[in-house]
PDB file of N, CA and C in Angstrom:
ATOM      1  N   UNK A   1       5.812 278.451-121.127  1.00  0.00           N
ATOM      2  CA  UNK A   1       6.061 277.111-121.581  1.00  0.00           C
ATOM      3  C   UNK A   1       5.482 276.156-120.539  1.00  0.00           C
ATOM      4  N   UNK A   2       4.864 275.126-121.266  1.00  0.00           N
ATOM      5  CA  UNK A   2       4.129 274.191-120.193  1.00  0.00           C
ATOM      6  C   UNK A   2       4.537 273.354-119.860  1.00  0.00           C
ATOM      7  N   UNK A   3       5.306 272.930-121.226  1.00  0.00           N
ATOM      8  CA  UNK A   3       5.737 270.758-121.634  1.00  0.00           C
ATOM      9  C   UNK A   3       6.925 271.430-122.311  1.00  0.00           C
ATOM     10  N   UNK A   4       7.604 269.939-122.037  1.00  0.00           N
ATOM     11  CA  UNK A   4       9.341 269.958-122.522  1.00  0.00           C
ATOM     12  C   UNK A   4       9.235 268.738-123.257  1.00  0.00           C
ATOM     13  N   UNK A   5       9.518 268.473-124.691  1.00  0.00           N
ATOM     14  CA  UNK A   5       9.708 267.346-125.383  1.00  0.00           C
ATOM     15  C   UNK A   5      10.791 266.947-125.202  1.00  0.00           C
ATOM     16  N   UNK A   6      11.736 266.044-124.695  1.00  0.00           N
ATOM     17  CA  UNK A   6      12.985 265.665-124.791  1.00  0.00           C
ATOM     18  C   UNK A   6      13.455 264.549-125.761  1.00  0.00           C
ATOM     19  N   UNK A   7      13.773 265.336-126.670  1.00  0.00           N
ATOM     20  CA  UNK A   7      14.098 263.950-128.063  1.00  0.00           C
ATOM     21  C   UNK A   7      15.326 264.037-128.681  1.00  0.00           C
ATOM     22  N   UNK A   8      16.106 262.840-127.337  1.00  0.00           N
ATOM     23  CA  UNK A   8      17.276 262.933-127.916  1.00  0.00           C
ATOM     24  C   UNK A   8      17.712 261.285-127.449  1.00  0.00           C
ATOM     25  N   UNK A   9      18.609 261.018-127.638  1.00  0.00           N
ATOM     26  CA  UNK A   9      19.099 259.722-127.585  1.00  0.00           C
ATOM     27  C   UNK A   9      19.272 259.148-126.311  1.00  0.00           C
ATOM     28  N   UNK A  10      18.360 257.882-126.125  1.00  0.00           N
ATOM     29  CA  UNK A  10      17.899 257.022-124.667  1.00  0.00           C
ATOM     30  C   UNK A  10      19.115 257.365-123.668  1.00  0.00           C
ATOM     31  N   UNK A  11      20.496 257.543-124.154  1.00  0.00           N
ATOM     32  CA  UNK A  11      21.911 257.167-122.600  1.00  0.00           C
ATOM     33  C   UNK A  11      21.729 258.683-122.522  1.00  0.00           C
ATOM     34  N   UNK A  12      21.000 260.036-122.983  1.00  0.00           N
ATOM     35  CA  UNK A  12      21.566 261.231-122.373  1.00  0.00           C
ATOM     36  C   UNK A  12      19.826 261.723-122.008  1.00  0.00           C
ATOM     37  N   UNK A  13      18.641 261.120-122.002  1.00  0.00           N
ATOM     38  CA  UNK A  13      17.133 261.829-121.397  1.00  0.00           C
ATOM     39  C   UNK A  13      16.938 261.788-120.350  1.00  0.00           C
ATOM     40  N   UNK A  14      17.488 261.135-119.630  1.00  0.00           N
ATOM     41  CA  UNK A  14      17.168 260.765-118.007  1.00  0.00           C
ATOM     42  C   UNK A  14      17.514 262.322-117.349  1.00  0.00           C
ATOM     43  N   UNK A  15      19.306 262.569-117.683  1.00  0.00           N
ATOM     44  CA  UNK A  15      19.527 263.533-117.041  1.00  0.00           C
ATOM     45  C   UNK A  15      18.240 265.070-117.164  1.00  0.00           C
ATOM     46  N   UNK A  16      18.123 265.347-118.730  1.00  0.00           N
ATOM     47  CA  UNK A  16      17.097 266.304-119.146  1.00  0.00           C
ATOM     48  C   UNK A  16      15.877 266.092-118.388  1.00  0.00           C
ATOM     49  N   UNK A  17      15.076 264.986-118.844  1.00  0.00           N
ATOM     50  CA  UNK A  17      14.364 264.369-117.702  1.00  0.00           C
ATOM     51  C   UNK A  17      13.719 265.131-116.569  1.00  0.00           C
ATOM     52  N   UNK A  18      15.238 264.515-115.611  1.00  0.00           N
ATOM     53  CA  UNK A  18      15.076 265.081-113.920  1.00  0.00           C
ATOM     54  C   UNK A  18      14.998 266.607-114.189  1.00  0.00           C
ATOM     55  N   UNK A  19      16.078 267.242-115.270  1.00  0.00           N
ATOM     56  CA  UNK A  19      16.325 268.958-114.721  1.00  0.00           C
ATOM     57  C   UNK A  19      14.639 269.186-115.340  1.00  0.00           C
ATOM     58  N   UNK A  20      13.692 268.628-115.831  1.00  0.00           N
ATOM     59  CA  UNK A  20      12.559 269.135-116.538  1.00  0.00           C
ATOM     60  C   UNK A  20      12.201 269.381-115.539  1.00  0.00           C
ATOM     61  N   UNK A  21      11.804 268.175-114.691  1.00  0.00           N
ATOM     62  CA  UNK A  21      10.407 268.032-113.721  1.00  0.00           C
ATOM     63  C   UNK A  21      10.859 269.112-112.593  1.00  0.00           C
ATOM     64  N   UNK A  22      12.407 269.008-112.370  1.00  0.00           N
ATOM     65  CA  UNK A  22      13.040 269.980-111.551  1.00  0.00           C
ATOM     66  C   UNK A  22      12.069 271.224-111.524  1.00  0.00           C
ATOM     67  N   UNK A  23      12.221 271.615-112.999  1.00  0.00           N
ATOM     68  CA  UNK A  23      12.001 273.111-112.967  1.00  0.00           C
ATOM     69  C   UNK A  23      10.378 273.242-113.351  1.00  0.00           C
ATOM     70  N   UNK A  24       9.676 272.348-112.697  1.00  0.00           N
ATOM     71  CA  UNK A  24       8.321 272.363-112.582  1.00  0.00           C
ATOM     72  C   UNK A  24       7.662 271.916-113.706  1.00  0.00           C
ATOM     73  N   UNK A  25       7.946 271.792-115.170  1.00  0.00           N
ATOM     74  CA  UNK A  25       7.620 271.300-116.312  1.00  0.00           C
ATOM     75  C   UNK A  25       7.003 270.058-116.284  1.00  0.00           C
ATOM     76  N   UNK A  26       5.825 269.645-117.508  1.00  0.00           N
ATOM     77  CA  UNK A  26       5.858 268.399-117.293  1.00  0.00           C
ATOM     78  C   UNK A  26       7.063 267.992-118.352  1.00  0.00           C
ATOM     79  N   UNK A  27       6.991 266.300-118.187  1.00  0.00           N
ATOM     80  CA  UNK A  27       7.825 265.597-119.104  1.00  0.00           C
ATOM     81  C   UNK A  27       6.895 264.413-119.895  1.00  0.00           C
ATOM     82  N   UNK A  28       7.192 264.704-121.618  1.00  0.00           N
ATOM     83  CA  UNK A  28       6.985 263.804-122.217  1.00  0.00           C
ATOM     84  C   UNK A  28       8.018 262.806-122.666  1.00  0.00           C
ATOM     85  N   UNK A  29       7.527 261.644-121.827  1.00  0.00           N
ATOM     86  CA  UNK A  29       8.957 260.565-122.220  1.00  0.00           C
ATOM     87  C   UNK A  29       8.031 259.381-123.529  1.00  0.00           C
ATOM     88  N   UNK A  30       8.823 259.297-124.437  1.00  0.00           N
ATOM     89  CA  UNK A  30       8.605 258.263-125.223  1.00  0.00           C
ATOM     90  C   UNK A  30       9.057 257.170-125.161  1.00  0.00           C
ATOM     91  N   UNK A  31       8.390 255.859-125.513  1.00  0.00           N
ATOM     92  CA  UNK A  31       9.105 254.495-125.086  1.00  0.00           C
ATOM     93  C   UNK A  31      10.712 254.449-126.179  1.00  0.00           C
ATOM     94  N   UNK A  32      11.575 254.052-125.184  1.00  0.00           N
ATOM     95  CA  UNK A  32      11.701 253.591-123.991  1.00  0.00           C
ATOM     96  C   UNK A  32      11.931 254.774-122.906  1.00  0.00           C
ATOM     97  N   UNK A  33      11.714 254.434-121.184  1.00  0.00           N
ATOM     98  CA  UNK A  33      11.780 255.685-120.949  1.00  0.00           C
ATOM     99  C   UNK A  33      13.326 255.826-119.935  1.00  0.00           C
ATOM    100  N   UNK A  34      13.505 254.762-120.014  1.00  0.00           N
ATOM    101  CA  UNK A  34      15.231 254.861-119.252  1.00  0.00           C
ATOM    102  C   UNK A  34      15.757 253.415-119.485  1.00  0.00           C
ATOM    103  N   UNK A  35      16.929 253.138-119.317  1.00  0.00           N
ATOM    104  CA  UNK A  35      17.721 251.994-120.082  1.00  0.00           C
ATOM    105  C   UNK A  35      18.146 251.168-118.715  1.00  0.00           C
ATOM    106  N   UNK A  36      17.474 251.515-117.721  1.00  0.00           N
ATOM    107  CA  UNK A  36      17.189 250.582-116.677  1.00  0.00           C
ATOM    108  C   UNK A  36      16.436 250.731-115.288  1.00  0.00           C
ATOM    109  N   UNK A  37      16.331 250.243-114.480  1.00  0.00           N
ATOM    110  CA  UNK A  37      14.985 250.347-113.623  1.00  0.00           C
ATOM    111  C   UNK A  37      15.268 251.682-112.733  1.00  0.00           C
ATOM    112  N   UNK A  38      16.707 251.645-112.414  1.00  0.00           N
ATOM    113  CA  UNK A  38      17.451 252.305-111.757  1.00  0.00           C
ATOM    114  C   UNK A  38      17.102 254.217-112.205  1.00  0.00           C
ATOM    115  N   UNK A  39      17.685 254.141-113.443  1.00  0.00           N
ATOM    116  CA  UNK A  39      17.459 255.446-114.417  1.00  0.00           C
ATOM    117  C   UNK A  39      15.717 255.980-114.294  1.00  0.00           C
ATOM    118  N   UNK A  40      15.382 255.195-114.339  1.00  0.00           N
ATOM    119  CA  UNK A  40      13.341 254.946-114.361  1.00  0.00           C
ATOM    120  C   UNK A  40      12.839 255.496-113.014  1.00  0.00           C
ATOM    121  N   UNK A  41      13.622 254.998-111.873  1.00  0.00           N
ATOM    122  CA  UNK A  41      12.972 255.315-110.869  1.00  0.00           C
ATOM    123  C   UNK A  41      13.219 256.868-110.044  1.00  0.00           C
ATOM    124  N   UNK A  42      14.666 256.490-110.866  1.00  0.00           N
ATOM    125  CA  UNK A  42      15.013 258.291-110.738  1.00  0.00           C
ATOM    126  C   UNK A  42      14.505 259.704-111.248  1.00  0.00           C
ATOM    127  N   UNK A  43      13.875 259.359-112.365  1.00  0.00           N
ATOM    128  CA  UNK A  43      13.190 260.124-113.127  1.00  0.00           C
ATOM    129  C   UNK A  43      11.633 260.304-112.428  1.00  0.00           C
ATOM    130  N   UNK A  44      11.250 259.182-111.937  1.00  0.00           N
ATOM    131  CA  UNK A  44       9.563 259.131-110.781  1.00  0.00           C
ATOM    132  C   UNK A  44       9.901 259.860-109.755  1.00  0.00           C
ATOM    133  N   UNK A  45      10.706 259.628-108.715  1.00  0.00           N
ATOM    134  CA  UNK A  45      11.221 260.462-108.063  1.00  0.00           C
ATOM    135  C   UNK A  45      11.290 261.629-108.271  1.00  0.00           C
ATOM    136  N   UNK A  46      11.688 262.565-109.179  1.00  0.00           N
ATOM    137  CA  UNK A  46      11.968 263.985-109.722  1.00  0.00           C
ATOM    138  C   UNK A  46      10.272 264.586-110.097  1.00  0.00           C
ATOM    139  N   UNK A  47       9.831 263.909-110.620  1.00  0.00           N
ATOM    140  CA  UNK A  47       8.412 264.270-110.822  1.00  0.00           C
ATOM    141  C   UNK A  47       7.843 264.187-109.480  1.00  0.00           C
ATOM    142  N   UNK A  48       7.373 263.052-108.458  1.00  0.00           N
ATOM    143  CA  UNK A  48       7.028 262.884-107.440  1.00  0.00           C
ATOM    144  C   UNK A  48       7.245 264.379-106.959  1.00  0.00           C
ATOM    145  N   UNK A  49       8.742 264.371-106.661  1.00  0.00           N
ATOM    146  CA  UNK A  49       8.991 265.531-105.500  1.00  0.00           C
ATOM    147  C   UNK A  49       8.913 267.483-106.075  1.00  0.00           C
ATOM    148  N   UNK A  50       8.659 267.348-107.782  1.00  0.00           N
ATOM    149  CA  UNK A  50       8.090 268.612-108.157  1.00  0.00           C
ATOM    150  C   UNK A  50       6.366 268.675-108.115  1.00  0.00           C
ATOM    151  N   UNK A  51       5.755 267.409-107.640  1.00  0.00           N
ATOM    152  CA  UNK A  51       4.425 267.609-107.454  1.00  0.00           C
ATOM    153  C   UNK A  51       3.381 267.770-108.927  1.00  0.00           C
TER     154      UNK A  51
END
């Protein structure tokens, strides 16, 4: 498996999200991609630090 679609409702993707990039996956986020800047930057972060 390469890519993780996460399609589920904006207040519960963030968490899926992070565990994606966690586990080396990419992530396809669709607009919107977090319900605030906060949620958003956490999710860059998680990707950032799986490289």
């Amino acid at each position: 498996m390469d890519a993780i679609s996460v399609c589920l409702h904006i207040i519960y993707t963030p968490k899926f999200r992070v565990e994606t990039a966690e586990a080396g996956k990419h992530v396809l986020c669709e607009k919107p991609m977090a319900t605030s800047l906060e949620e958003a930057d956490i999710m860059v972060r998680a990707v950032r630090r799986a490289g």
